[in-house]
Protein backbone atom coordinates (compact mmCIF):
# COMPACT_ATOMS: atom_id res chain seq x y z
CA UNK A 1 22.09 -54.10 36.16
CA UNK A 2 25.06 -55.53 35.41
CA UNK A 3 26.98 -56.68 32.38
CA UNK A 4 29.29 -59.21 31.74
CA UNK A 5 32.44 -58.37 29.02
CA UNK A 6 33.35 -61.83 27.89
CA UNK A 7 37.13 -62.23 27.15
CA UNK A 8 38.57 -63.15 23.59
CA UNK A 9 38.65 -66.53 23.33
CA UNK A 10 42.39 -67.49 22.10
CA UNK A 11 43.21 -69.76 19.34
CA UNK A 12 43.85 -72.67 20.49
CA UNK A 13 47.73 -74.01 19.38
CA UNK A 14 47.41 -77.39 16.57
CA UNK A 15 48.32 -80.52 17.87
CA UNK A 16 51.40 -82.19 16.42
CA UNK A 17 48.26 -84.98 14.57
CA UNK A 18 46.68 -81.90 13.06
CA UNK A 19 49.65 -80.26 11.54
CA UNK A 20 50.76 -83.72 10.85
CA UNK A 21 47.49 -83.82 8.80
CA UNK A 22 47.65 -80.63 7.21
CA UNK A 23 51.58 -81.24 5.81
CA UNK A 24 49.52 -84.86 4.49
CA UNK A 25 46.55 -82.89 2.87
CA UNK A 26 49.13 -80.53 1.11
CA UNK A 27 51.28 -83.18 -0.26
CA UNK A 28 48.91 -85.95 -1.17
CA UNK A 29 48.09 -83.80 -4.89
CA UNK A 30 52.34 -84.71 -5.26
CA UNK A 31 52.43 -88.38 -4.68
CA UNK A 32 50.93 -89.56 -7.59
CA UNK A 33 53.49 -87.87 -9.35
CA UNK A 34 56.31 -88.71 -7.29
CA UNK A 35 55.28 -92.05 -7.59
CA UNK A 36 55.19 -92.51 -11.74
CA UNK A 37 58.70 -90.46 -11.55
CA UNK A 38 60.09 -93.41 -8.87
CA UNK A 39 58.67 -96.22 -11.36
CA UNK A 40 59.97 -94.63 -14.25
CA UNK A 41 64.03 -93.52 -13.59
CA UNK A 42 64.76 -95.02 -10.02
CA UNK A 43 63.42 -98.84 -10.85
CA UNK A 44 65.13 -99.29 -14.07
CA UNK A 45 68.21 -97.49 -13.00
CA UNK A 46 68.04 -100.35 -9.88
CA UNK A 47 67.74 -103.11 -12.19
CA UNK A 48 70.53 -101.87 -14.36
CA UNK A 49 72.40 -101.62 -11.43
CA UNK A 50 71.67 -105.17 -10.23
CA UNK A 51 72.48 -106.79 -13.67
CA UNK A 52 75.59 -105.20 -13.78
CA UNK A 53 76.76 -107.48 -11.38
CA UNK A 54 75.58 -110.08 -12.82
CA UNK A 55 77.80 -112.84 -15.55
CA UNK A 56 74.83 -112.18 -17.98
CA UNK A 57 74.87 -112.97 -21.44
CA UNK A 58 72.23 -114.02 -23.46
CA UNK A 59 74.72 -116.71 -25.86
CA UNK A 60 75.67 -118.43 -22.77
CA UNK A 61 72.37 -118.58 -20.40
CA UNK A 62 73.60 -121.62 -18.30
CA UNK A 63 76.78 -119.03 -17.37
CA UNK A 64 74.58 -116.73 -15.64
CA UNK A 65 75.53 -115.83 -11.88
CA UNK A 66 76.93 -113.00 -9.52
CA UNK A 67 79.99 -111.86 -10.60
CA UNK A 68 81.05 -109.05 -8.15
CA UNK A 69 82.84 -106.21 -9.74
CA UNK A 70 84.33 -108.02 -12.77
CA UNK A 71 82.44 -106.10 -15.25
CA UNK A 72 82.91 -102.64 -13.90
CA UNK A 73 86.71 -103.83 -14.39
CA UNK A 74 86.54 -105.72 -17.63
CA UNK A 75 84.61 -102.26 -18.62
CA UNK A 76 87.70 -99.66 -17.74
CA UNK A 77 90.14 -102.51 -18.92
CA UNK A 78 88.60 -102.95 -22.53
CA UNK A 79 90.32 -100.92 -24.90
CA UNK A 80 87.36 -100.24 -27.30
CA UNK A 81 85.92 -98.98 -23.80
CA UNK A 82 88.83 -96.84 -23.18
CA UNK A 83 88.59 -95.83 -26.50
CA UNK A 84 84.85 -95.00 -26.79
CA UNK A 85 85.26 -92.99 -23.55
CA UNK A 86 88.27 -90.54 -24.87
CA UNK A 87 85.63 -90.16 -27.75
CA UNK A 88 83.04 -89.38 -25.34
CA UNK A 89 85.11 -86.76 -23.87
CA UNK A 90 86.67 -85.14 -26.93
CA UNK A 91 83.08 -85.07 -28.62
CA UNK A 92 81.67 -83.58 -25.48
CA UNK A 93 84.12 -80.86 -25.13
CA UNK A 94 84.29 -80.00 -28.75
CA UNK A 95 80.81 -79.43 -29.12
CA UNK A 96 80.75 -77.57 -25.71
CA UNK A 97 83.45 -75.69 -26.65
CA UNK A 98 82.45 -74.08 -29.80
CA UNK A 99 78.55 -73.98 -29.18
CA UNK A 100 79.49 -71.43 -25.86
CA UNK A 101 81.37 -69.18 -28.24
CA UNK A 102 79.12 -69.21 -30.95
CA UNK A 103 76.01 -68.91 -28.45
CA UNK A 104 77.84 -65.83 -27.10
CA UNK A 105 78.71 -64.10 -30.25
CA UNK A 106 74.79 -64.83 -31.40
CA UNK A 107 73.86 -63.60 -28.43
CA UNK A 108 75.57 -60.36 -28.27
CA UNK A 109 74.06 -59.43 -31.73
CA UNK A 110 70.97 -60.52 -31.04
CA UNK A 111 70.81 -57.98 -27.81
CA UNK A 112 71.00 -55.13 -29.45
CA UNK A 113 67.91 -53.80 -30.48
CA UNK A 114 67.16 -53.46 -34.42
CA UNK A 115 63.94 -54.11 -36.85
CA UNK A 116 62.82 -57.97 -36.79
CA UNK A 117 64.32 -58.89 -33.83
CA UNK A 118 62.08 -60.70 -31.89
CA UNK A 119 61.41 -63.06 -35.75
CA UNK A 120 65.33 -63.24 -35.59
CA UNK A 121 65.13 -65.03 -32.50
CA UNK A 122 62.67 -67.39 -32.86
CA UNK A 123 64.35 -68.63 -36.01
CA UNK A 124 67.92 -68.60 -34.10
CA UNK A 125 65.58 -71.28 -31.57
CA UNK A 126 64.51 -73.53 -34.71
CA UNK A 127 67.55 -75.62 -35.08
CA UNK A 128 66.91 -76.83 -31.12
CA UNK A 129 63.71 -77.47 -32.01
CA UNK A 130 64.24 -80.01 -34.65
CA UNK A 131 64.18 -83.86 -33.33
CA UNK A 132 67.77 -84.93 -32.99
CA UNK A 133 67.20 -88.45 -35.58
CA UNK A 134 65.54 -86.14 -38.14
CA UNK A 135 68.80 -83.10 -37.93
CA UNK A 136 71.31 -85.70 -38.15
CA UNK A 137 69.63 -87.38 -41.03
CA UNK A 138 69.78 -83.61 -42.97
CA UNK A 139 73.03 -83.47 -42.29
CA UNK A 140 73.88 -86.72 -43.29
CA UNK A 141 72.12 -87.00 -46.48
CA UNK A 142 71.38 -83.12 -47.52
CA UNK A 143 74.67 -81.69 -46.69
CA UNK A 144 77.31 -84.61 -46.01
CA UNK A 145 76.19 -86.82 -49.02
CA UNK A 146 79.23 -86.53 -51.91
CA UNK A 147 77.02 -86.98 -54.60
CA UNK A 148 73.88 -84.73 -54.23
CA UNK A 149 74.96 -83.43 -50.74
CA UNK A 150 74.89 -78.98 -49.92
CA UNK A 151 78.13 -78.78 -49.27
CA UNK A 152 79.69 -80.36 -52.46
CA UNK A 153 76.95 -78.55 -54.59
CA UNK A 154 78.56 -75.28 -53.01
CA UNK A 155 81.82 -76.42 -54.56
CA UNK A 156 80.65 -76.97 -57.59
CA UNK A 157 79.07 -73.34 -57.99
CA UNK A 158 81.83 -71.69 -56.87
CA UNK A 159 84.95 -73.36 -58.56
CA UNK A 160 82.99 -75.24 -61.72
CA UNK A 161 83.08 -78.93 -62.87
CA UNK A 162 86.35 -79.57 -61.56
CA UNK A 163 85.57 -78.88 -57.96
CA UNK A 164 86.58 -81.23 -55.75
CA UNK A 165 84.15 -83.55 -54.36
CA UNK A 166 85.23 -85.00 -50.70
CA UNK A 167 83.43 -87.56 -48.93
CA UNK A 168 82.82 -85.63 -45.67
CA UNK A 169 81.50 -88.39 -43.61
CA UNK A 170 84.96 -90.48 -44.23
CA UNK A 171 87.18 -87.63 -44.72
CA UNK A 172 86.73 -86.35 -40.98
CA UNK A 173 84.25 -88.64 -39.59
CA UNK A 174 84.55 -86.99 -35.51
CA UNK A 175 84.48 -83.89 -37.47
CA UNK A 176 81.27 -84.26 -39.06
CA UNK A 177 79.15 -85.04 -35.83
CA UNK A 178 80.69 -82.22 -33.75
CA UNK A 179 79.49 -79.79 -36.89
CA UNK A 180 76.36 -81.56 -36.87
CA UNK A 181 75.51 -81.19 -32.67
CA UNK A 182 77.14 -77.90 -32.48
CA UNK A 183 74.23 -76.52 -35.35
CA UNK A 184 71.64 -77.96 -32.88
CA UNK A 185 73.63 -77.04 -29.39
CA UNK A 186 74.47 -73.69 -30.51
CA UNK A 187 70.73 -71.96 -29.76
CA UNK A 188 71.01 -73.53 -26.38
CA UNK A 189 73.99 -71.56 -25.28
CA UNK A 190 72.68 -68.70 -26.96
CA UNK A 191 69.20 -68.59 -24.85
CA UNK A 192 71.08 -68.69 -21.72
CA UNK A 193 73.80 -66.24 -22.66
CA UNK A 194 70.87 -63.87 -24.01
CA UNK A 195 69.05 -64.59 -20.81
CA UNK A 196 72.31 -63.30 -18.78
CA UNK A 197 72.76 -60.41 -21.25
CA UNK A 198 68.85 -59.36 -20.42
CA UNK A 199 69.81 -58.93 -16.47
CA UNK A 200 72.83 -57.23 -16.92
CA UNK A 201 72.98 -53.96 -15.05
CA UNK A 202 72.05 -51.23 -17.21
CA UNK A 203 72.81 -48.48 -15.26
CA UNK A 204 76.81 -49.41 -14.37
CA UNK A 205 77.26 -49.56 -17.70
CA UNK A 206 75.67 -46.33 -18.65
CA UNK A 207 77.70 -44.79 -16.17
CA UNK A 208 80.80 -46.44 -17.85
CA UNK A 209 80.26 -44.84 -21.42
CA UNK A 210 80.00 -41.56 -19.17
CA UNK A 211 82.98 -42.25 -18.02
CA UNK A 212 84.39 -42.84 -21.53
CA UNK A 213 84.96 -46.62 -21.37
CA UNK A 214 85.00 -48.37 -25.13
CA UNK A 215 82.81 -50.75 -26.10
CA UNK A 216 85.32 -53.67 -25.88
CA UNK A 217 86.76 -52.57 -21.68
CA UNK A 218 82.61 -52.71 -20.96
CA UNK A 219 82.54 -56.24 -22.58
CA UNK A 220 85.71 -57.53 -20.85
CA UNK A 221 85.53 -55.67 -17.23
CA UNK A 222 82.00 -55.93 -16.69
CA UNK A 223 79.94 -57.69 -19.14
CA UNK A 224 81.57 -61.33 -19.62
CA UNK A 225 82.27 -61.19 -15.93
CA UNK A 226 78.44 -61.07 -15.29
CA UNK A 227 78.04 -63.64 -17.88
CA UNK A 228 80.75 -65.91 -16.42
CA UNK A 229 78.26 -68.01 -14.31
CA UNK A 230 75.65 -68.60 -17.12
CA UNK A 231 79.03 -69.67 -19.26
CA UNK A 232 79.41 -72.46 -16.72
CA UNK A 233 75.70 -73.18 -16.54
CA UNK A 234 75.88 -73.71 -20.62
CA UNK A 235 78.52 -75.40 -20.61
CA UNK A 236 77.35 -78.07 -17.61
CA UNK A 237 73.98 -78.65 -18.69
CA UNK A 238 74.85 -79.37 -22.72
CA UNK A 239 77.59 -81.45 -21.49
CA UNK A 240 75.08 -83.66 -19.26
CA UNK A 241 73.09 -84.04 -22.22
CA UNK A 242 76.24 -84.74 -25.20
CA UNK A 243 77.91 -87.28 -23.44
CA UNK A 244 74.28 -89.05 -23.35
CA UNK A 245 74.42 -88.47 -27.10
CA UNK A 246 73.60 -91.35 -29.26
CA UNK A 247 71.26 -90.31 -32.13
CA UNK A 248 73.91 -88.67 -34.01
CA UNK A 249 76.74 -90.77 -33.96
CA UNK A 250 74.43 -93.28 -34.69
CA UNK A 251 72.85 -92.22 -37.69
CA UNK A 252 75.74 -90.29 -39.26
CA UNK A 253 78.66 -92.70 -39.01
CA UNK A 254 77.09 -96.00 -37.70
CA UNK A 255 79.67 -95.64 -34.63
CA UNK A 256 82.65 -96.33 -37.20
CA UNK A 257 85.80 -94.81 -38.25
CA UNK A 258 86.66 -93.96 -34.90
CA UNK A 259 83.45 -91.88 -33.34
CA UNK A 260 82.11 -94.70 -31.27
CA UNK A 261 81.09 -92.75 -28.07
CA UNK A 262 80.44 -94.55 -24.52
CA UNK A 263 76.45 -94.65 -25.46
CA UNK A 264 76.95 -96.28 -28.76
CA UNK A 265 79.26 -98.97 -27.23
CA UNK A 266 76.71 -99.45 -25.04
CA UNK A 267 74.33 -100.66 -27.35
CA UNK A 268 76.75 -102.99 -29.26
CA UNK A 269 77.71 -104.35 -25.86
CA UNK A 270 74.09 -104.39 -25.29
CA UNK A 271 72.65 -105.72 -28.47
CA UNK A 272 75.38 -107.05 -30.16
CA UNK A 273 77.24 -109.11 -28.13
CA UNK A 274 74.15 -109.74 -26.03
CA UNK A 275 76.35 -109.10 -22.52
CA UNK A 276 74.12 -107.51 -20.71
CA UNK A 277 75.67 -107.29 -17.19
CA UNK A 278 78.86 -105.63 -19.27
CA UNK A 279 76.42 -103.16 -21.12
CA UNK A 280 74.72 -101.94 -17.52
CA UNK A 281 78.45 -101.61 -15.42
CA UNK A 282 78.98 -99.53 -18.46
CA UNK A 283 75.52 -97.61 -18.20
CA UNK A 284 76.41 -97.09 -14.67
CA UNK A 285 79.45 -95.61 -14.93
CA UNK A 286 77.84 -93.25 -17.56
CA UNK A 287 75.42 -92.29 -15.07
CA UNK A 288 78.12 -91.61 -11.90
CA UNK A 289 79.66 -88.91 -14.52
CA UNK A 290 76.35 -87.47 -15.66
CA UNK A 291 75.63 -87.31 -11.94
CA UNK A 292 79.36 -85.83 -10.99
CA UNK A 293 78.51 -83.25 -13.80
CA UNK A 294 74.82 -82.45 -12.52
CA UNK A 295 75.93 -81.61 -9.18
CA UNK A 296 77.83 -79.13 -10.56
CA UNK A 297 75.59 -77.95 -12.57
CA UNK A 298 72.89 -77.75 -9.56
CA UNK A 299 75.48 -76.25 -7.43
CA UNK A 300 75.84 -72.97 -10.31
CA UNK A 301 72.63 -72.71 -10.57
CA UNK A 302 71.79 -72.24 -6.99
CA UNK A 303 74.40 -69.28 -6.75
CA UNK A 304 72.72 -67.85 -10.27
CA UNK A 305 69.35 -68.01 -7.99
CA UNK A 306 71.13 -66.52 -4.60
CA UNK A 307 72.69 -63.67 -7.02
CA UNK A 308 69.35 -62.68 -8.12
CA UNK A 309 67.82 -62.99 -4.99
CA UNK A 310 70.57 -60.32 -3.12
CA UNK A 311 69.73 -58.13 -5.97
């Protein structure tokens, strides 16, 4: 009697129409989303791009035609435009500036380890937290105002009825929506820094003190140069997001005595004058610079993600 040892049957390799079925099957669940995201950003974004070369304005309809690049030049000739977009860049550099410091001098207290620390830093978080309309409105009418306003009741207390009593708002207008957007930027750059601060590594700098560094060679030899790429990461992704900024120049100074940013000119090209192939070459040249900046931003952020990933 004889038997028979059948052989393992072998799997078979896929055919390029199944795998091409199987990537299908996994990324089917994604299209619906990928679909509302291309209706939402990429179709306006393509009609503002159309209509900004476009002669369009809404007082002289019988006007309207193709008009090449002449607004993207009438744009970077205008002075209010030229204007609005040194604004633009000193209100996005100020704010930048002096939320990244504060962030990192937050930060560093807030990483050491003491009672109540963890209620400490969810009320650090708060100010980030608030809707940007409804902090610049506080600031506008709780601490700027010169009649019932914080800031002048703080006078008052300390130095009597003949404090002085400045107008805040038209005393140092720029001034008064960097303070305003650095109270609300400043637990941003703190949760990043604090984030950098958490994968610091411990046991280089134990073996520092050992070695009888001070407190102050750590920070400068070891700590801010770990913390140098979530600097630039801070300061990238509030800058995307502050030269965007609209709400508080807006509600604080109306765009007047001088603080008329590129968004805000924007509208009144928009709204205003009713141009709107003017208002969108303006829109896209906001967006190339957000862009510019968001590529940068992407490209620190990948090297924060290869660090880790060596580690």
């Amino acid at each position: 009697m004889t038997t028979t040892v059948e052989r393992p049957r072998t799997a078979q390799p896929e055919g390029p129409a199944l795998r091409k079925a199987g990537d299908w099957a996994r990324r089917a669940p994604l299209l619906p989303a990928l679909i509302f995201l291309i209706v939402v950003t990429q179709l306006p974004f393509l009609g503002t791009l159309v209509i900004s070369f476009m002669n369009w304005n809404a007082y002289y309809p019988d006007e309207r035609g193709f008009a090449g690049f002449d607004n993207f030049a009438r744009v970077l000739t205008d002075v209010t435009t030229r204007e609005a977009i040194v604004t633009t860049i000193v209100l996005t550099v100020s704010v930048v500036a002096v939320s990244l410091v504060l962030g990192l001098l937050i930060a560093l207290l807030l990483d050491r380890a003491f009672l109540g620390r963890g209620f400490v830093r969810t009320m650090m978080i708060t100010p980030f937290l608030v809707v940007p309309v409804a902090a610049a409105l506080v600031w506008k009418h709780a601490l700027y105002n010169p009649e019932y306003g914080l800031f002048n009741g703080v006078l008052t207390w300390i130095f009597g009825a003949n404090a002085p009593q400045p107008d805040w708002i038209s005393a140092a207008p720029l001034t008064s929506v960097v303070a305003a957007l650095v109270w609300q930027w400043t637990p941003f750059m703190m949760l990043i820094i604090l984030a950098g601060l958490q994968s610091k590594p411990l046991d280089v700098i134990e073996a520092a003190q050992i070695d009888g560094c001070s407190n102050w060679q750590i920070f400068r030899y070891m700590t801010f140069p770990h913390l140098r790429q979530y600097l630039e990461l801070g300061g990238l992704l509030g800058s995307i997001y502050i030269v965007q900024n609209f709400d508080a120049v807006f509600t604080i100074t109306s765009g007047g005595l001088g603080t008329a940013n590129l968004p805000y000119t924007i509208y009144q090209t928009f709204y205003n004058a009713q141009d709107y192939g003017r208002a969108s070459a303006a829109g896209v040249i906001v967006v190339i610079g957000t862009i510019l900046i968001a590529m940068f931003a992407l490209r620190t952020v990948s090297s924060l993600f290869r660090q880790e990933g060596s580690r």
